[in-house]
C-alpha atoms as a PDB file:
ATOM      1  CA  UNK A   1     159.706  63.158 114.292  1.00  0.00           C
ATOM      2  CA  UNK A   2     158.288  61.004 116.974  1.00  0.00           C
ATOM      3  CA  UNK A   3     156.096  57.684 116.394  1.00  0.00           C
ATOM      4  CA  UNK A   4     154.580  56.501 119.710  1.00  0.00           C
ATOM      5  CA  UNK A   5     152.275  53.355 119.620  1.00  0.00           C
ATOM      6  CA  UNK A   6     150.554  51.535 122.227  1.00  0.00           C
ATOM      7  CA  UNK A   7     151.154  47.966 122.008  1.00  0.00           C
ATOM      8  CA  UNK A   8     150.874  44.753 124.133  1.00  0.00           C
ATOM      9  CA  UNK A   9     153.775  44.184 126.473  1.00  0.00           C
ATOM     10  CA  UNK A  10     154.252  40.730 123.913  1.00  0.00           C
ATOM     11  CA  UNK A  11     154.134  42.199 121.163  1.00  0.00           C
ATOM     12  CA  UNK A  12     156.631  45.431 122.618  1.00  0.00           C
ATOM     13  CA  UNK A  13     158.926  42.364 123.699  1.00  0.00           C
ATOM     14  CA  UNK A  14     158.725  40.460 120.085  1.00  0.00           C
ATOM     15  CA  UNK A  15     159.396  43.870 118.549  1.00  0.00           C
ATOM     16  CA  UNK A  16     162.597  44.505 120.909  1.00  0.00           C
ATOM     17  CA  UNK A  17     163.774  40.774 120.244  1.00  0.00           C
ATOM     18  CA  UNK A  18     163.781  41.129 116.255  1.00  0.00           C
ATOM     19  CA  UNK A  19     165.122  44.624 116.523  1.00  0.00           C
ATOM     20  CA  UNK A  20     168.102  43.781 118.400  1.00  0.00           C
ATOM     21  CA  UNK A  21     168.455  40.163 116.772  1.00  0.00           C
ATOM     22  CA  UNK A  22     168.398  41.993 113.171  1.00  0.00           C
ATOM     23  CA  UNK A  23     165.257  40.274 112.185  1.00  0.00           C
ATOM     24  CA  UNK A  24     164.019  43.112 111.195  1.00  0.00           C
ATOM     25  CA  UNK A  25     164.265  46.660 110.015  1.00  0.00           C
ATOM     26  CA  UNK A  26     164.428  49.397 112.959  1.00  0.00           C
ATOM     27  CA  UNK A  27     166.525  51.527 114.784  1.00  0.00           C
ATOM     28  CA  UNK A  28     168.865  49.089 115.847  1.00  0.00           C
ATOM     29  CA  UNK A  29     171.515  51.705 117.589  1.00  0.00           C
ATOM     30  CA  UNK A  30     169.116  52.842 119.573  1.00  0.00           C
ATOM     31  CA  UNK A  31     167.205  50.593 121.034  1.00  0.00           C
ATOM     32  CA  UNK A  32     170.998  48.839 121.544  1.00  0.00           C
ATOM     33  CA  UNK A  33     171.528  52.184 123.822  1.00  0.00           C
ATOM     34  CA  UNK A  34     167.984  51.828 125.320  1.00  0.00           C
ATOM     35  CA  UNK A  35     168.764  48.175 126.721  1.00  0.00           C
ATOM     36  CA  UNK A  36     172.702  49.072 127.753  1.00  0.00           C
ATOM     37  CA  UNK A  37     172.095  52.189 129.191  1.00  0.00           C
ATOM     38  CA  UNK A  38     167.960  51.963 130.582  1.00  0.00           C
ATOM     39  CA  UNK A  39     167.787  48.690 131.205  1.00  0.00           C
ATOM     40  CA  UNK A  40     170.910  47.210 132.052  1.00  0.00           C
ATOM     41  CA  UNK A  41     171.466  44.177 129.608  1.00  0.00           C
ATOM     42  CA  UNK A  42     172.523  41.402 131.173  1.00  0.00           C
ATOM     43  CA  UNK A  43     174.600  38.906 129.690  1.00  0.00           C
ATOM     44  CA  UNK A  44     170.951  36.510 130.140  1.00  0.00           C
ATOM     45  CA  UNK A  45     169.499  39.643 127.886  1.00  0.00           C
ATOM     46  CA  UNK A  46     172.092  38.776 124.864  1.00  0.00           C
ATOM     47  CA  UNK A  47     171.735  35.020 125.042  1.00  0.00           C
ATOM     48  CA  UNK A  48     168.068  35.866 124.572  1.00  0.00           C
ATOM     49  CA  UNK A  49     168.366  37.492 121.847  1.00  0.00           C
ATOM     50  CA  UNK A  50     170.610  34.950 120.338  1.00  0.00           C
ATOM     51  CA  UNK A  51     168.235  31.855 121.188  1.00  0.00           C
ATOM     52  CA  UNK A  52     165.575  34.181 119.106  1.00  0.00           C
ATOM     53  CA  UNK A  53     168.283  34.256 116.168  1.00  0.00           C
ATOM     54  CA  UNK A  54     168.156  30.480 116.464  1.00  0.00           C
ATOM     55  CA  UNK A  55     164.580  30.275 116.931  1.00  0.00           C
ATOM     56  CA  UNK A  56     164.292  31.973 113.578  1.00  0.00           C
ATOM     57  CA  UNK A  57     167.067  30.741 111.408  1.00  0.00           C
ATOM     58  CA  UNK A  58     165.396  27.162 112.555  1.00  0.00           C
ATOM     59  CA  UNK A  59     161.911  28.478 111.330  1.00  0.00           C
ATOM     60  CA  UNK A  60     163.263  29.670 108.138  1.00  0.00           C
ATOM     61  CA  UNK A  61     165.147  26.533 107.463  1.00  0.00           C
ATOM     62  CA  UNK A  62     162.493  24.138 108.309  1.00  0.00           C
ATOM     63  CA  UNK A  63     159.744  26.316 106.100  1.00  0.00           C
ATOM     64  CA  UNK A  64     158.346  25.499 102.693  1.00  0.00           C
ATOM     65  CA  UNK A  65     159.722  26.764  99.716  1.00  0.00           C
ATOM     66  CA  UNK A  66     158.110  29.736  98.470  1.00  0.00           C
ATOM     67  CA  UNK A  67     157.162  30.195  94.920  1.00  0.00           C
ATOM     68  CA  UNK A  68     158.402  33.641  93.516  1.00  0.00           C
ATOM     69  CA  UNK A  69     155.400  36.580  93.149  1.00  0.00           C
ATOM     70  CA  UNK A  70     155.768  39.786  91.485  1.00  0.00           C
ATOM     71  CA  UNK A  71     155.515  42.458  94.228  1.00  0.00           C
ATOM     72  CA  UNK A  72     151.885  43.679  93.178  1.00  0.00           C
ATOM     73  CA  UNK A  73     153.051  47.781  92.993  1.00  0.00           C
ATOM     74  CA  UNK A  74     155.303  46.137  90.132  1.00  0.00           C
ATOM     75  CA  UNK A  75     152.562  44.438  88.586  1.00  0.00           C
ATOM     76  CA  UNK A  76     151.414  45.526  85.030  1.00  0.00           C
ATOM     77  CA  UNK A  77     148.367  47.125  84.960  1.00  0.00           C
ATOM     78  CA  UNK A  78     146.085  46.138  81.957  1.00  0.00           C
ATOM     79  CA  UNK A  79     143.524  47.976  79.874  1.00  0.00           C
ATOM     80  CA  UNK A  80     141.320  45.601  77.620  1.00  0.00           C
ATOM     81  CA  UNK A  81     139.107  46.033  74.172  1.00  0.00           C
ATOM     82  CA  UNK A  82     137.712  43.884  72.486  1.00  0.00           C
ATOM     83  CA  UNK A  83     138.344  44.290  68.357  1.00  0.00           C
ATOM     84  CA  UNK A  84     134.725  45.007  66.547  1.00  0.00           C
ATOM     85  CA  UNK A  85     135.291  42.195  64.068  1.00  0.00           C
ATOM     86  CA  UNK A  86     136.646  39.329  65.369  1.00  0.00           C
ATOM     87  CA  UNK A  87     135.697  39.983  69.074  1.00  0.00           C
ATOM     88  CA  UNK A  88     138.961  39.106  70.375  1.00  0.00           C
ATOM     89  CA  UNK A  89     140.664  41.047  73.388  1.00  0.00           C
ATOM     90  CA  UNK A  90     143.478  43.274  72.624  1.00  0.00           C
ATOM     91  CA  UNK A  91     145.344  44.142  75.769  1.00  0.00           C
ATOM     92  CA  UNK A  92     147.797  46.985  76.606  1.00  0.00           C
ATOM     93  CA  UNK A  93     149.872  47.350  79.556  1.00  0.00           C
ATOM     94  CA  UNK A  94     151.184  51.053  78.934  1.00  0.00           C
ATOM     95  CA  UNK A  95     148.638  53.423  80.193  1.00  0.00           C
ATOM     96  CA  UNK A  96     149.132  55.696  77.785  1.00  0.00           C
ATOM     97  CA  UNK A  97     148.605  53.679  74.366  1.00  0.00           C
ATOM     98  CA  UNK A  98     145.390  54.145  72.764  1.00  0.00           C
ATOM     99  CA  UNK A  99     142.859  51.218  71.748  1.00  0.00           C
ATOM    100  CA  UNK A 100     143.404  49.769  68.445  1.00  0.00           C
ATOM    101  CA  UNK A 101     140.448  52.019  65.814  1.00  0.00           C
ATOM    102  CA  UNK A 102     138.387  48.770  65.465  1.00  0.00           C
ATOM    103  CA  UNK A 103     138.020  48.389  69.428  1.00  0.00           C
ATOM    104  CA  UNK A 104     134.708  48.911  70.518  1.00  0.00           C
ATOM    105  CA  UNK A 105     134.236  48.131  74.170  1.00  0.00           C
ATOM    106  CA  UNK A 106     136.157  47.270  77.011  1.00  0.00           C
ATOM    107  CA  UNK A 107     136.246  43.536  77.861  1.00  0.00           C
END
């Protein structure tokens, strides 16, 4: 299978800079191949992708630290009742457990 997008020539250029610099995840081998054997790399070409490994690492150092989140496919889906009597909220997070008898309504 074949995925062909249309994209800026920047953004084509960012996307060949993390690629090769490991940034991110792609089909490092070949677009390795693509720049040795379509392009030519140059030794210019490598020490561009190495300032852009800089450029990042320095980014990453020089960010905030970011507070852990729960990847939200991971995150606990809730069903709510409230109980008859007291009118509290009884909450479930298995989607297959049943309201409690006295629950009358969802809250």
């Amino acid at each position: 299978m074949r995925l062909h997008i249309d994209a800026s020539l920047r953004t084509n250029a960012v996307y060949h800079l993390a690629c090769l610099g490991g940034s991110i995840s792609c089909s490092r081998d070949i677009f390795e191949r693509f720049w040795k054997d379509r392009l030519h790399e140059s030794v210019d070409d490598r020490q561009t992708v190495a300032a852009w490994q800089r450029l990042l690492a320095s980014a990453g150092e020089r960010a905030p630290e970011m507070k852990p989140s729960p990847l939200l496919i991971n995150a606990i889906r809730c069903t709510g009742w409230s109980d008859a009597t007291s009118g509290d909220c009884w909450v479930s997070s298995k989607r297959d457990r049943l309201p409690p008898s006295n629950a009358v309504r969802p809250c």
